[in-house]
Protein backbone atom coordinates (compact mmCIF):
# COMPACT_ATOMS: atom_id res chain seq x y z
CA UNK A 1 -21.54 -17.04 -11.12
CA UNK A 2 -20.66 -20.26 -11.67
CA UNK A 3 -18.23 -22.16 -9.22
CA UNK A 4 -15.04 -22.76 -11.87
CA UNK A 5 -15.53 -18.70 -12.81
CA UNK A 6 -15.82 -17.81 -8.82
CA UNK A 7 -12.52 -19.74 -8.39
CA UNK A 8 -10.67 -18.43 -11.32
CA UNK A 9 -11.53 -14.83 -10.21
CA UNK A 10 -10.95 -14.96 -6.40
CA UNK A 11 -7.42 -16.69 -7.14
CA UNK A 12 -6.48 -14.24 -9.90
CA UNK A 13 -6.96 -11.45 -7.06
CA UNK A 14 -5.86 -12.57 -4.02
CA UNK A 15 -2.97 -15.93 -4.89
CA UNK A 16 -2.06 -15.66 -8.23
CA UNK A 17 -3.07 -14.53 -11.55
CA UNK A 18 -4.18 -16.80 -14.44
CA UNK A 19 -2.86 -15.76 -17.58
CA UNK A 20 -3.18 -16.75 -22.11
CA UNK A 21 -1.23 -18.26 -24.27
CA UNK A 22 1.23 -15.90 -25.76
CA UNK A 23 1.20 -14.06 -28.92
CA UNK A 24 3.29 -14.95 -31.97
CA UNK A 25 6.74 -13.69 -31.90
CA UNK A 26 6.76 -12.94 -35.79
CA UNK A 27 4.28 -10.33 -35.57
CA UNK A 28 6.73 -8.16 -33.68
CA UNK A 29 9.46 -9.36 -35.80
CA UNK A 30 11.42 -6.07 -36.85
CA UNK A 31 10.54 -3.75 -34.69
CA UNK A 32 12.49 -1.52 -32.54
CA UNK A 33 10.00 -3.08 -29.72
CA UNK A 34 11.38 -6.33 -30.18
CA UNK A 35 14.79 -5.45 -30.60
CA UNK A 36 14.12 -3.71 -27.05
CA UNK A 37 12.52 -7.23 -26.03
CA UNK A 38 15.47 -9.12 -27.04
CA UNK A 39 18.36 -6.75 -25.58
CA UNK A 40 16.48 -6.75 -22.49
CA UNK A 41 16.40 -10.07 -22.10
CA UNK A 42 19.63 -10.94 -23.27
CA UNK A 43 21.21 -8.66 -20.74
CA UNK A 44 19.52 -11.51 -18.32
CA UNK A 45 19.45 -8.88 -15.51
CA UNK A 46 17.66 -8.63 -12.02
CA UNK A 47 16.28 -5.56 -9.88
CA UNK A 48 16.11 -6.05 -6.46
CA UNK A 49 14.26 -3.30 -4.17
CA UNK A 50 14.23 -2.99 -0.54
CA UNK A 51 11.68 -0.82 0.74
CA UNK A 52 12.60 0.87 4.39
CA UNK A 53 9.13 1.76 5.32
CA UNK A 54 8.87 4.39 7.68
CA UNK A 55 11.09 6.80 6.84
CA UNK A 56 15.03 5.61 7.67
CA UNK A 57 16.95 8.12 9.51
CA UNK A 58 19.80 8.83 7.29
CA UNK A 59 22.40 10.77 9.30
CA UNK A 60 22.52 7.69 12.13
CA UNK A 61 22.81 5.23 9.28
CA UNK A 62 25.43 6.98 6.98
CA UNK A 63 27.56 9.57 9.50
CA UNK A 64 29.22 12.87 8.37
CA UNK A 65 32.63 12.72 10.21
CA UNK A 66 33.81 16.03 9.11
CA UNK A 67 31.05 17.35 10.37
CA UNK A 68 30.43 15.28 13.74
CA UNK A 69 30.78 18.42 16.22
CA UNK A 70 27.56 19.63 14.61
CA UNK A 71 25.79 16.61 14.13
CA UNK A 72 26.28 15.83 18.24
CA UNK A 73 25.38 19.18 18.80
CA UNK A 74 21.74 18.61 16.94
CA UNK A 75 21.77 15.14 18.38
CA UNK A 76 22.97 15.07 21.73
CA UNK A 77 20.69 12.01 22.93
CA UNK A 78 21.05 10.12 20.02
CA UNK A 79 24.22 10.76 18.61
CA UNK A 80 26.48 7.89 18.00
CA UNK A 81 30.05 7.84 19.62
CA UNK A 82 32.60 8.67 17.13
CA UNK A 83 35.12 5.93 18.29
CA UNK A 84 32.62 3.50 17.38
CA UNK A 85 31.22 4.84 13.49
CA UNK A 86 32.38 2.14 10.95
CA UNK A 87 35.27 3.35 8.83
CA UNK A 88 34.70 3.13 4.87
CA UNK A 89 37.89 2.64 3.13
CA UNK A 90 38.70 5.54 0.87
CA UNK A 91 36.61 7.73 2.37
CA UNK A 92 37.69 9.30 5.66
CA UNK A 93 34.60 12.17 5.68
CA UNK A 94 32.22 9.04 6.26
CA UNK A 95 31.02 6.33 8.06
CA UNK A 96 28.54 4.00 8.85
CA UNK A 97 26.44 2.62 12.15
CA UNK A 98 28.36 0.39 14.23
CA UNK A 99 25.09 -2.18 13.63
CA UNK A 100 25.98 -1.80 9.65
CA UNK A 101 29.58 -4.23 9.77
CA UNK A 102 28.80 -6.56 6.97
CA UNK A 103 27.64 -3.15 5.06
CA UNK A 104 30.89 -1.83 5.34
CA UNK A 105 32.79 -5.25 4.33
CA UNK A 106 30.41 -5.37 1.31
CA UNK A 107 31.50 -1.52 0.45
CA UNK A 108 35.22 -2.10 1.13
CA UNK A 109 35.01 -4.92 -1.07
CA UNK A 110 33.56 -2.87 -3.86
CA UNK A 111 29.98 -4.69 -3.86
CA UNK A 112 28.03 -1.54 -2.18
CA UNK A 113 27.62 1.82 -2.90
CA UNK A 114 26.01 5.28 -1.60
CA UNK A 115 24.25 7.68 -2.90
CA UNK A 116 23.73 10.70 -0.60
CA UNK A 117 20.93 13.17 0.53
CA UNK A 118 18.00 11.42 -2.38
CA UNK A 119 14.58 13.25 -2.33
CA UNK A 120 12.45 15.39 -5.05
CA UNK A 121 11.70 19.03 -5.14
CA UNK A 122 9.54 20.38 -2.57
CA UNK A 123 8.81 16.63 -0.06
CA UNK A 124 6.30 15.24 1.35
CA UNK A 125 5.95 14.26 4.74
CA UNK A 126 2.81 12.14 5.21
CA UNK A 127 4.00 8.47 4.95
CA UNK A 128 0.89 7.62 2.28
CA UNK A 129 1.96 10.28 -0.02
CA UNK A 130 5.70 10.33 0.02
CA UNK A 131 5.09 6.14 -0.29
CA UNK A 132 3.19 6.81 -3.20
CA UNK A 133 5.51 9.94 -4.94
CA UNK A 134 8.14 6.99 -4.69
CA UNK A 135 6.35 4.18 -6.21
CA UNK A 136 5.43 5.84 -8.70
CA UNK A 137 7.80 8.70 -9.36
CA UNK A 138 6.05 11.61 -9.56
CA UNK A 139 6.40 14.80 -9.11
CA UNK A 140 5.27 16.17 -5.64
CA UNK A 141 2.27 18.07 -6.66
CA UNK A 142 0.94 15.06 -9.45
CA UNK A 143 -0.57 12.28 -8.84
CA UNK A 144 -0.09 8.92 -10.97
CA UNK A 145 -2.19 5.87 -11.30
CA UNK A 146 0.99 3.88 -12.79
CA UNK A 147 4.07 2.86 -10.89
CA UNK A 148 8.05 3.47 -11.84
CA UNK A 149 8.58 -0.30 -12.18
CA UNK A 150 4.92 -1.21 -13.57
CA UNK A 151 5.35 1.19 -16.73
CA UNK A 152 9.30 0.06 -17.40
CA UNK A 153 7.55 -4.07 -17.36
CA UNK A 154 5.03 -2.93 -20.24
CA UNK A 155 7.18 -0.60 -22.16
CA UNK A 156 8.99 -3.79 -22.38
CA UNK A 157 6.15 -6.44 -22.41
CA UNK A 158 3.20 -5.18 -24.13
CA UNK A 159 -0.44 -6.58 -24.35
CA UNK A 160 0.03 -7.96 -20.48
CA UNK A 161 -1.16 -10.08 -19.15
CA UNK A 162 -3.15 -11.71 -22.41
CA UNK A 163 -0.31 -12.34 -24.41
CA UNK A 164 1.53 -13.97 -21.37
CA UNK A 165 3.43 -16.16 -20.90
CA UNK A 166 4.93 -16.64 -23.85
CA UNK A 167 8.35 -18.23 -25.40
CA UNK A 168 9.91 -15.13 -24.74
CA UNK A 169 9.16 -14.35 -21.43
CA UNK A 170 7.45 -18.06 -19.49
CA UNK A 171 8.11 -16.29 -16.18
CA UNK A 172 6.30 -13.46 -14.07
CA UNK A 173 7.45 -10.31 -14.81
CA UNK A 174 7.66 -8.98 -11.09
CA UNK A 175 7.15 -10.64 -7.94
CA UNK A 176 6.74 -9.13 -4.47
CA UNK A 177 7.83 -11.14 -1.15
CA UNK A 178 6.46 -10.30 1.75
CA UNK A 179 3.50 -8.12 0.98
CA UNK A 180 0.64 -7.49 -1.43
CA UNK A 181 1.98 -6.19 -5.14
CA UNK A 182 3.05 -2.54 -4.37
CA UNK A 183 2.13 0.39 -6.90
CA UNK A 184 5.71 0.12 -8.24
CA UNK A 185 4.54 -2.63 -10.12
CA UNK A 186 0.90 -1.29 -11.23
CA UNK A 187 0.61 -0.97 -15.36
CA UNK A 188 -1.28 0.90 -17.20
CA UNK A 189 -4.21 -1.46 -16.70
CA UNK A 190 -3.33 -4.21 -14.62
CA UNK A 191 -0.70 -4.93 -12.29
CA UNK A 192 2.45 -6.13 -13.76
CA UNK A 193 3.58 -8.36 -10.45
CA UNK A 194 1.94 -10.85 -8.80
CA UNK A 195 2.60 -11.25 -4.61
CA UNK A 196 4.03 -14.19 -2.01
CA UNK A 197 2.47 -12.73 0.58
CA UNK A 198 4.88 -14.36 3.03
CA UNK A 199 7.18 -16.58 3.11
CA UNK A 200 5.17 -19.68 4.72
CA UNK A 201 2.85 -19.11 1.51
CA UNK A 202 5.91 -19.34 -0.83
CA UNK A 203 7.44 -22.91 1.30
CA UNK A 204 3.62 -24.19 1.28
CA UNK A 205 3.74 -23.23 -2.80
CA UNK A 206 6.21 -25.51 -3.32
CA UNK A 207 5.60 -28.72 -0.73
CA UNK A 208 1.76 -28.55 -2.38
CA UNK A 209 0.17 -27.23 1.07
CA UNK A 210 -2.55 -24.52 2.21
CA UNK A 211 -1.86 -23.02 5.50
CA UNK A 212 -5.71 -22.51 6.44
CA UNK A 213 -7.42 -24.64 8.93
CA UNK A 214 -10.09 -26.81 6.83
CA UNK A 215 -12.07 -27.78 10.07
CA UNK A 216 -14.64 -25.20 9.59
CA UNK A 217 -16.99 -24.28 6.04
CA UNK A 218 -14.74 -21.35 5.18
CA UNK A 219 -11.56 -23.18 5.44
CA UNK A 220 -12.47 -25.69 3.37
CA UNK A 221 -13.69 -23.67 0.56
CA UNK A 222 -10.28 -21.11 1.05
CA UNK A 223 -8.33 -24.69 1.00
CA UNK A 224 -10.43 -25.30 -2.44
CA UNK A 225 -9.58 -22.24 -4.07
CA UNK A 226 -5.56 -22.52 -3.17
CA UNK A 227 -5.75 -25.88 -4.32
CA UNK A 228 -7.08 -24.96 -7.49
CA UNK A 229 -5.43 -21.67 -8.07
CA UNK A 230 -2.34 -23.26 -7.72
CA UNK A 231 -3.00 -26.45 -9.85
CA UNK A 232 -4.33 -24.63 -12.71
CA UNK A 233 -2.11 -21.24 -12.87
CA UNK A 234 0.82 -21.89 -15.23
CA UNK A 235 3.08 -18.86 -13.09
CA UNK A 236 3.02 -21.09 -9.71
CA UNK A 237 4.11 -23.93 -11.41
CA UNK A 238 7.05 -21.93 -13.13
CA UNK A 239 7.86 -20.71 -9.46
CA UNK A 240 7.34 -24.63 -8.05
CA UNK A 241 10.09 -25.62 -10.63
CA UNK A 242 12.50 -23.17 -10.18
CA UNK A 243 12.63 -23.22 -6.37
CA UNK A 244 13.00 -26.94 -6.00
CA UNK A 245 16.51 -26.60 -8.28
CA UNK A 246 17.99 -25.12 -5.81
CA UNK A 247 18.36 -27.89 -2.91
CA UNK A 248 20.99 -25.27 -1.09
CA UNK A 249 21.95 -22.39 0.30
CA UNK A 250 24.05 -20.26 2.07
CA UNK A 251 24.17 -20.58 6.01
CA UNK A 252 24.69 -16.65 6.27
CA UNK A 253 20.57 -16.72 6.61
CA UNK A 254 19.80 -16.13 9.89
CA UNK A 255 17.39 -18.89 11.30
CA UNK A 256 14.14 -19.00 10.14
CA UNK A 257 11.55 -16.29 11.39
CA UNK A 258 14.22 -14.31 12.89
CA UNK A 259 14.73 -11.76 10.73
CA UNK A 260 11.72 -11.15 7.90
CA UNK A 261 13.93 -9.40 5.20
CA UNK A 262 16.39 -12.07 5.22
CA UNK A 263 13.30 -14.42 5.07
CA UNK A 264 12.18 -12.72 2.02
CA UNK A 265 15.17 -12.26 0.31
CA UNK A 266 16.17 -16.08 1.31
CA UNK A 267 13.12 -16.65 -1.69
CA UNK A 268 14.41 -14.47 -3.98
CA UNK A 269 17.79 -15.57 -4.47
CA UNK A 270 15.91 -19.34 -4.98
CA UNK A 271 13.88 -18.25 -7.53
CA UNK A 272 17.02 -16.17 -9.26
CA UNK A 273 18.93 -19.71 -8.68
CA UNK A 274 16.50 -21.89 -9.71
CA UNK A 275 16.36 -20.02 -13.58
CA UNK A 276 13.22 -17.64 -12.93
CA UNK A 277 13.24 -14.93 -15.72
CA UNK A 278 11.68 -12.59 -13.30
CA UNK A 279 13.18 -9.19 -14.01
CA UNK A 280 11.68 -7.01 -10.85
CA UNK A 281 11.42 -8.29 -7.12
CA UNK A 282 10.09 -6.07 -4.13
CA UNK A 283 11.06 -7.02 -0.82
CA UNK A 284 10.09 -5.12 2.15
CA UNK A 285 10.88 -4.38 5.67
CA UNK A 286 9.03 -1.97 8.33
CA UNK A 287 9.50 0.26 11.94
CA UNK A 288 11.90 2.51 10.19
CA UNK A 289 8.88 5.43 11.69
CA UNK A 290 11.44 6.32 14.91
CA UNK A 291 9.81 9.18 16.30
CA UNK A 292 10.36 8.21 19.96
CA UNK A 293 13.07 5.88 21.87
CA UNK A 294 15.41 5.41 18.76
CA UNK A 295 18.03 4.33 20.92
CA UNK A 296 18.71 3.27 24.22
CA UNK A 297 19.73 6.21 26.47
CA UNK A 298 22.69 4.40 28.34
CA UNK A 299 24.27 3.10 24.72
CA UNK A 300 22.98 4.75 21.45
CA UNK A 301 24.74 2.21 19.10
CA UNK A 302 21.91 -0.30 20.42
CA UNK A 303 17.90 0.53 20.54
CA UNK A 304 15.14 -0.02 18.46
CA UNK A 305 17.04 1.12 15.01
CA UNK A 306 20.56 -0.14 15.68
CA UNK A 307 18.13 -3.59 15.53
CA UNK A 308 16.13 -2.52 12.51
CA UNK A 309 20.11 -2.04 10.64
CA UNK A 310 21.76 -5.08 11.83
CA UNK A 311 19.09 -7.10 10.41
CA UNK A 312 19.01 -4.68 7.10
CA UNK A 313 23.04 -5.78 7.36
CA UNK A 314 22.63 -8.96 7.90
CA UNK A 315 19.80 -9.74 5.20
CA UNK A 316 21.58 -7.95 2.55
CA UNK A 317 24.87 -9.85 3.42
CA UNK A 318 23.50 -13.12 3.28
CA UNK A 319 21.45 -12.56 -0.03
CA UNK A 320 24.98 -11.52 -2.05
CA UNK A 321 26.79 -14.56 0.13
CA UNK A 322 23.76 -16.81 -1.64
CA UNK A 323 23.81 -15.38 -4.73
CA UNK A 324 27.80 -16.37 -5.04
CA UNK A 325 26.75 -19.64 -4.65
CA UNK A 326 23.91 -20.38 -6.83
CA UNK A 327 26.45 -18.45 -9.36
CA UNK A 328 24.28 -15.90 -10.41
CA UNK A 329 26.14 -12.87 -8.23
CA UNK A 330 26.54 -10.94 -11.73
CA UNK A 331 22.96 -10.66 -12.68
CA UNK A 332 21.59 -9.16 -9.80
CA UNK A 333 21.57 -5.76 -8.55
CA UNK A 334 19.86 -4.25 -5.83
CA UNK A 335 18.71 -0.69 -3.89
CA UNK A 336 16.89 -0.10 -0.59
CA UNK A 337 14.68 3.03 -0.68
CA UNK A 338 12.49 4.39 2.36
CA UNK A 339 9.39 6.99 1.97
CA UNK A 340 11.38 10.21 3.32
CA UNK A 341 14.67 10.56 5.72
CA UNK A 342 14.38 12.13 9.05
CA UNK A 343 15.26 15.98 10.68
CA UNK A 344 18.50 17.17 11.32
CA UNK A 345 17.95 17.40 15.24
CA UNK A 346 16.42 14.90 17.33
CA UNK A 347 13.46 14.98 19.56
CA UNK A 348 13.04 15.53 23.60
CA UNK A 349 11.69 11.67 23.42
CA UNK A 350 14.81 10.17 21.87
CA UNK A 351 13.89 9.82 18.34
CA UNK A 352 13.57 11.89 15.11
CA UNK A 353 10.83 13.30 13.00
CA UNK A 354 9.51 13.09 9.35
CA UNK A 355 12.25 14.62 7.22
CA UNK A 356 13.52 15.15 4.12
CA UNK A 357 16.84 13.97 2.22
CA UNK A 358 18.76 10.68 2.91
CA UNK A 359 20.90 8.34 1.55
CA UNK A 360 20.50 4.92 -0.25
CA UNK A 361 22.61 1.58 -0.49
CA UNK A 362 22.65 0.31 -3.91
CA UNK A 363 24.58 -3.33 -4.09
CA UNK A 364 25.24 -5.71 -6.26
CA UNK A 365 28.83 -8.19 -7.62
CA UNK A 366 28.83 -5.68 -10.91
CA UNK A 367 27.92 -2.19 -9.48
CA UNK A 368 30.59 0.70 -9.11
CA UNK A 369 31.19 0.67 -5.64
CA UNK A 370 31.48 4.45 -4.57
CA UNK A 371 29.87 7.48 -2.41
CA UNK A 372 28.12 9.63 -4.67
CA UNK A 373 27.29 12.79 -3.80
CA UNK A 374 28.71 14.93 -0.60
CA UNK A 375 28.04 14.39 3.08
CA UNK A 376 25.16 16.43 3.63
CA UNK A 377 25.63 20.13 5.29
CA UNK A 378 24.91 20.51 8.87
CA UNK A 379 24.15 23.45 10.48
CA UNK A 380 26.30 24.73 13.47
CA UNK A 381 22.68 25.03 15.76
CA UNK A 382 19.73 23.29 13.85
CA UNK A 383 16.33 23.87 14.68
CA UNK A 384 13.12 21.36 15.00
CA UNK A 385 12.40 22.65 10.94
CA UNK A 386 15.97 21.91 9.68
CA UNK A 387 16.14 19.19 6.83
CA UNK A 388 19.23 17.47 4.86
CA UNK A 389 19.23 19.28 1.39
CA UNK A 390 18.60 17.30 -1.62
CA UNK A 391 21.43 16.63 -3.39
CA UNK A 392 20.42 13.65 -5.92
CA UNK A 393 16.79 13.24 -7.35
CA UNK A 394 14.98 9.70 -6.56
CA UNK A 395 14.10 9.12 -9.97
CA UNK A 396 17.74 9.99 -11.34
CA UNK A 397 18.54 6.91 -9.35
CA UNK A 398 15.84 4.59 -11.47
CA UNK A 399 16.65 6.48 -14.52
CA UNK A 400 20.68 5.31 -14.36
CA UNK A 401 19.35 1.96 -13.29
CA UNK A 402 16.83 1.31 -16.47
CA UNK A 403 19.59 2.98 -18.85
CA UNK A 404 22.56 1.36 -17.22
CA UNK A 405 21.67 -1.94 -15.82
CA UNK A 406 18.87 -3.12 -18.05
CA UNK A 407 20.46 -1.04 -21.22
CA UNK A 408 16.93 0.89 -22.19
CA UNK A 409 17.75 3.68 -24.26
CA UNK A 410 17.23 7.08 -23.24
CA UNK A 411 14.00 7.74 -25.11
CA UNK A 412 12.32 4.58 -23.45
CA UNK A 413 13.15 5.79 -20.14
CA UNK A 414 11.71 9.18 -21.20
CA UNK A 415 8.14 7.26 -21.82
CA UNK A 416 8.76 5.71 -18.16
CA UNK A 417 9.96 8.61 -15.90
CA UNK A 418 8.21 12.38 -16.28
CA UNK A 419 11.23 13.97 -17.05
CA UNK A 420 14.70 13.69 -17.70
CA UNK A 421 17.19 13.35 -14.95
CA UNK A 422 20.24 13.12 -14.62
CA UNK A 423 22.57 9.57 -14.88
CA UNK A 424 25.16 8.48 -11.87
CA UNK A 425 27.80 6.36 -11.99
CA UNK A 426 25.85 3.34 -9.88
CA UNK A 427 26.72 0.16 -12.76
């Protein structure tokens, strides 16, 4: 293999891919695809998701007051205090971890919204699987090679990535922070995102450095192919230009390394400030997998996951606060999602198990604001085996997001999602 080839094809798979010239516009001229193309892009909306990966344990994130005699009962040595639950205005039967505070400004203020008890028909527990049914949104007992988000990208943008970019859409369609491109964003042949693998990657991007030693052989030659990938690919120089537009930002971040969602989501609102197209970005944020020492036993509103939520608070905060002031708050809307929820009662070691139903956030300066969905029934003496009922399908969540935030129509959300479910009131 020749050295240019070796360097094209090691940067399309691990930096960034290389993509075509686009196709002509005419040809498509007409068609109900391109009138799809155009209202989607016209709309000039973003999709935000924050994946909780481990499994986030609903019932000590969003609390069932009117049901809190039960819920200590199953929790005894994790329960929260009820004098200290965060009161949601509106909505007296709920309440949120005391760790959650600028959650429950952003929902008083009408900017964040719950939907309660989300799962699928008959759950998985196993973290690869349940990862997967979510990425891809599938059915428990089928297995897809195509994610949720990767299909919606080429129902929209066909004949990617040859035809791209293009006048229509110069940008990447997806980008993930934080993480190689997850399955969400796999197409039907190729995956419709491309990955900042971490933030120093992204800040290096954009001051024109590598971050690998070049003091040995194989530093220089990983120096050579960053330094070549990132000259030659037409996507990192779109992402170069649009993050050096934006010269500030909000001082809500917290400092730098401190908390790695915040870090993430610090890029995105850059890149959504600095005039990136970009319609899909993945953030992510791990440890959610409590099974042991959730709290601390002399104070349950601190521990290991009253840390994981203040920085899920705090992150999420700062990213709307930032998004205010680049003044694009209206064009961005965002979820978090996590693999499974956790059992109804708690564990002899202070934690909680793999479990079934729980509830998302779902944010945004244009989303309905609101609890959907009822606090989930507790029994009066759960057992190890006791779940939270389903109440609201995972995928009727992404189908009332692609019908009412990026205005597809209900049959091309039928060629995206296997099945038809049903919409809630979330924009």
């Amino acid at each position: 293999m020749k050295r240019k080839d070796f360097i094209r094809n090691v940067a399309a798979g691990v930096v960034l891919p290389s993509f075509l010239n686009g196709i002509s516009l005419k040809a498509l001229a007409g068609t109900s695809l391109m009138h799809t193309l155009a209202r989607f892009m016209a709309e000039d909306r973003v999709l935000v998701l924050i994946q909780l990966a481990g499994g986030n344990d609903g019932l000590n994130t969003v609390i069932p007051i009117d049901q809190y005699a039960a819920y200590l009962a199953a929790r005894p040595n994790i329960a929260l205090p009820e004098d200290k639950l965060l009161k949601l205005n509106g909505f007296d039967k709920t309440a949120l971890h005391p760790s959650l505070t600028e959650l429950q400004q952003l929902f008083n203020d009408g900017k964040l919204g719950i939907v309660q008890s989300v799962s699928y028909p008959k759950p998985n527990f196993s973290h690869f699987r349940a990862t997967d049914i979510w990425m891809t949104a599938s059915d428990s007992s089928a297995v897809l090679n195509t994610g949720w988000a990767g299909r919606t990208l080429d129902n929209i943008f066909p004949k990617f990535p040859s035809a791209y970019p293009n006048a229509a859409m110069p940008d990447p369609l997806a980008i993930q922070v934080g993480s190689v491109v997850s399955s969400a964003l796999q197409g039907p042949t190729f995956s419709m995102g491309l990955a900042i693998s971490n933030p120093n990657k992204f800040y290096n991007l954009i001051e024109g450095k590598t971050d690998v030693e070049s003091d040995t052989r194989w530093g220089e030659q990983i120096n050579y192919i960053e330094e070549m990938s990132l000259k030659t690919d037409q996507y990192a120089d779109v992402i170069k230009k649009a993050a050096l537009k934006v010269t500030t930002q909000t001082d809500k971040y917290p400092a730098a390394g401190k908390n790695g969602l915040a870090d993430q989501l610090k890029i995105v609102s850059r890149l959504i400030g600095g005039g990136l197209k970009t319609k899909i970005y993945m953030v992510n944020m791990g440890g959610f997998d409590t099974h042991s020492k959730q709290t601390e036993e002399t104070d349950t509103t601190t521990g290991n996951h009253a840390s994981l939520l203040k920085k899920l608070s705090e992150a999420i905060n700062a990213f709307m606060a930032d998004l205010e002031m680049q003044g694009v708050k209206e064009k961005v809307m965002g979820i978090t999602f996590s693999e499974f929820g956790r059992r109804i009662k708690s564990n002899a070691s202070g934690g909680t198990d793999h479990g079934a139903a729980a509830p998302l956030f779902y944010f945004g300066h244009a989303i309905k604001g609101n609890i959907i969905g009822n606090n989930p029934v507790l029994p009066a003496t759960a057992t190890v085996q006791d779940n939270v009922v389903m109440q609201n399908d995972f995928r009727a969540v992404y189908s009332s997001i692609l019908q009412g935030w990026f205005n597809l129509s209900s049959g091309d959300v039928n060629n995206i999602l296997p099945g038809q479910f049903s919409n809630l009131p979330i924009v």
